[in-house]
Protein backbone atom coordinates (compact mmCIF):
# COMPACT_ATOMS: atom_id res chain seq x y z
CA UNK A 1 -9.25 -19.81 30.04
CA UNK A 2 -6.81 -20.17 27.10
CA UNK A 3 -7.36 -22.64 24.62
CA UNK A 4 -4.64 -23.74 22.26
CA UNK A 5 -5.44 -23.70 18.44
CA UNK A 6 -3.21 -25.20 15.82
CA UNK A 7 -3.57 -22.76 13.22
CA UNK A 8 -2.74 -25.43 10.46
CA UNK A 9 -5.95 -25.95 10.52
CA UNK A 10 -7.14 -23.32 9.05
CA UNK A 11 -7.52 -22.67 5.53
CA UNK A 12 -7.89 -19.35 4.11
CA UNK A 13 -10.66 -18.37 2.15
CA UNK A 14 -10.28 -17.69 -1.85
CA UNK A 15 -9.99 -14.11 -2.73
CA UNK A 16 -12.66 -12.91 -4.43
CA UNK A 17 -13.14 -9.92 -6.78
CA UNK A 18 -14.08 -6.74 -5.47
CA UNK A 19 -17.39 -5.28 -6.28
CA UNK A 20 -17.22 -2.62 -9.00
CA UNK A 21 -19.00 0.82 -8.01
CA UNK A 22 -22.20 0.13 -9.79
CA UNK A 23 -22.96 -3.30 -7.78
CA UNK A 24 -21.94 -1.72 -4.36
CA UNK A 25 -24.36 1.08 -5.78
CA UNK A 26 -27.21 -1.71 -6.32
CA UNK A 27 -26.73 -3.46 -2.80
CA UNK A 28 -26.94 -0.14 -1.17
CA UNK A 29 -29.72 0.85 -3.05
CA UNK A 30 -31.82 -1.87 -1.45
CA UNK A 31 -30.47 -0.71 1.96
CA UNK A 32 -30.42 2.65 2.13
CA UNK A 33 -33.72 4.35 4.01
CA UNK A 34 -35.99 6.22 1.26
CA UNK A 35 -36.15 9.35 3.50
CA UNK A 36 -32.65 10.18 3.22
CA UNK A 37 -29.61 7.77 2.71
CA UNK A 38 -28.08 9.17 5.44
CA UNK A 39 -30.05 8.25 8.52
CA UNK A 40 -29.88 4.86 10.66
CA UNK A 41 -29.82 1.49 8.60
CA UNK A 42 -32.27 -0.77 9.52
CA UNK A 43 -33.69 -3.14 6.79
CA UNK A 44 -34.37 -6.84 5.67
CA UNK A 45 -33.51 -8.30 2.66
CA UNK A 46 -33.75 -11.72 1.23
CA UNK A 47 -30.50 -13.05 -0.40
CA UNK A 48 -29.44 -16.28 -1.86
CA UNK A 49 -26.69 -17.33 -0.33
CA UNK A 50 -24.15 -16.40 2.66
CA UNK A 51 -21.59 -14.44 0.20
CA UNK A 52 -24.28 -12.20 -0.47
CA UNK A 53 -24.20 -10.81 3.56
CA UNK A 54 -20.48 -9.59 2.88
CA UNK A 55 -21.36 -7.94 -0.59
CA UNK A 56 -24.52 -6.02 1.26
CA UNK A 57 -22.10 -5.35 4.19
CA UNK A 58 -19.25 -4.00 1.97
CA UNK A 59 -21.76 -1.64 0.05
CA UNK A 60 -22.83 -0.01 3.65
CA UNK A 61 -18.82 0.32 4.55
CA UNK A 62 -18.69 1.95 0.82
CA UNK A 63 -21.10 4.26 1.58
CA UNK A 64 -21.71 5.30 5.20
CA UNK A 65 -18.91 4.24 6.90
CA UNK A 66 -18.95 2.93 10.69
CA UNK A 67 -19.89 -0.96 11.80
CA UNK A 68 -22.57 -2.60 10.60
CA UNK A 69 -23.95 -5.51 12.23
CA UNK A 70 -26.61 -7.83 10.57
CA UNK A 71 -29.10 -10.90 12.05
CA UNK A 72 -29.99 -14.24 10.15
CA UNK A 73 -34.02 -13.50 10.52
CA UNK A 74 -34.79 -16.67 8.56
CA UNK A 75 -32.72 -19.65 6.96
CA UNK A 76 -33.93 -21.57 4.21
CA UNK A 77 -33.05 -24.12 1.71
CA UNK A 78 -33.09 -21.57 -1.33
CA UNK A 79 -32.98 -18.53 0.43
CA UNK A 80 -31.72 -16.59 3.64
CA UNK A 81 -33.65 -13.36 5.15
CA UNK A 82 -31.06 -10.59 6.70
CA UNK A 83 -31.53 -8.01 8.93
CA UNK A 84 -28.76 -5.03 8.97
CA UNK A 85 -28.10 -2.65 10.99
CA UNK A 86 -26.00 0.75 10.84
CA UNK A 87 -25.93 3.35 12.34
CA UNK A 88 -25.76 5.92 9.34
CA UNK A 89 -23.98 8.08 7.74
CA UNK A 90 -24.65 11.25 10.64
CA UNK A 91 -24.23 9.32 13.10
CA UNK A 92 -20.81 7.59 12.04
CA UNK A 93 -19.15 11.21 11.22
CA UNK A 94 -20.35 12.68 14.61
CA UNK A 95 -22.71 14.99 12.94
């Protein structure tokens, strides 16, 4: 089933500033697995706020490459816990 959408109402998000290399170093940091930073990405981390989860997920990108999906564990009034996922550097070259 189709459903018509008026896209006027829509409005489009304000650009923000792209992380420099050292904070997309940091966020990944906190990802990455200690055994090597190339294998699967599987980790939880505790973030302030919403913006955060595309920061973390635009480190991984930086990084390893490939999708990476990510689950809302816990939301609370000062804080939200995040799950990601990827599938790691190996895996996204076909290594």
């Amino acid at each position: 089933m189709l459903t018509f959408v008026d896209v006027s109402e829509f409005k489009p998000r304000a650009k923000k500033a792209e992380l420099t290399q050292e904070q997309k170093q940091e966020w990944f940091n906190k990802v990455k697995p200690t055994a090597n930073w190339k294998y699967p990405i599987k980790k939880t981390l505790v973030l302030e706020n919403e913006d955060q989860i595309a920061e973390v997920m635009d480190s991984i990108m930086w990084f390893v490459g490939g999708l990476t999906d990510y689950e809302i564990v816990k939301r609370m009034p000062k804080y939200i816990s995040v799950k990601f996922y990827n599938q790691g550097y190996y895996n996204n070259i076909g290594a």
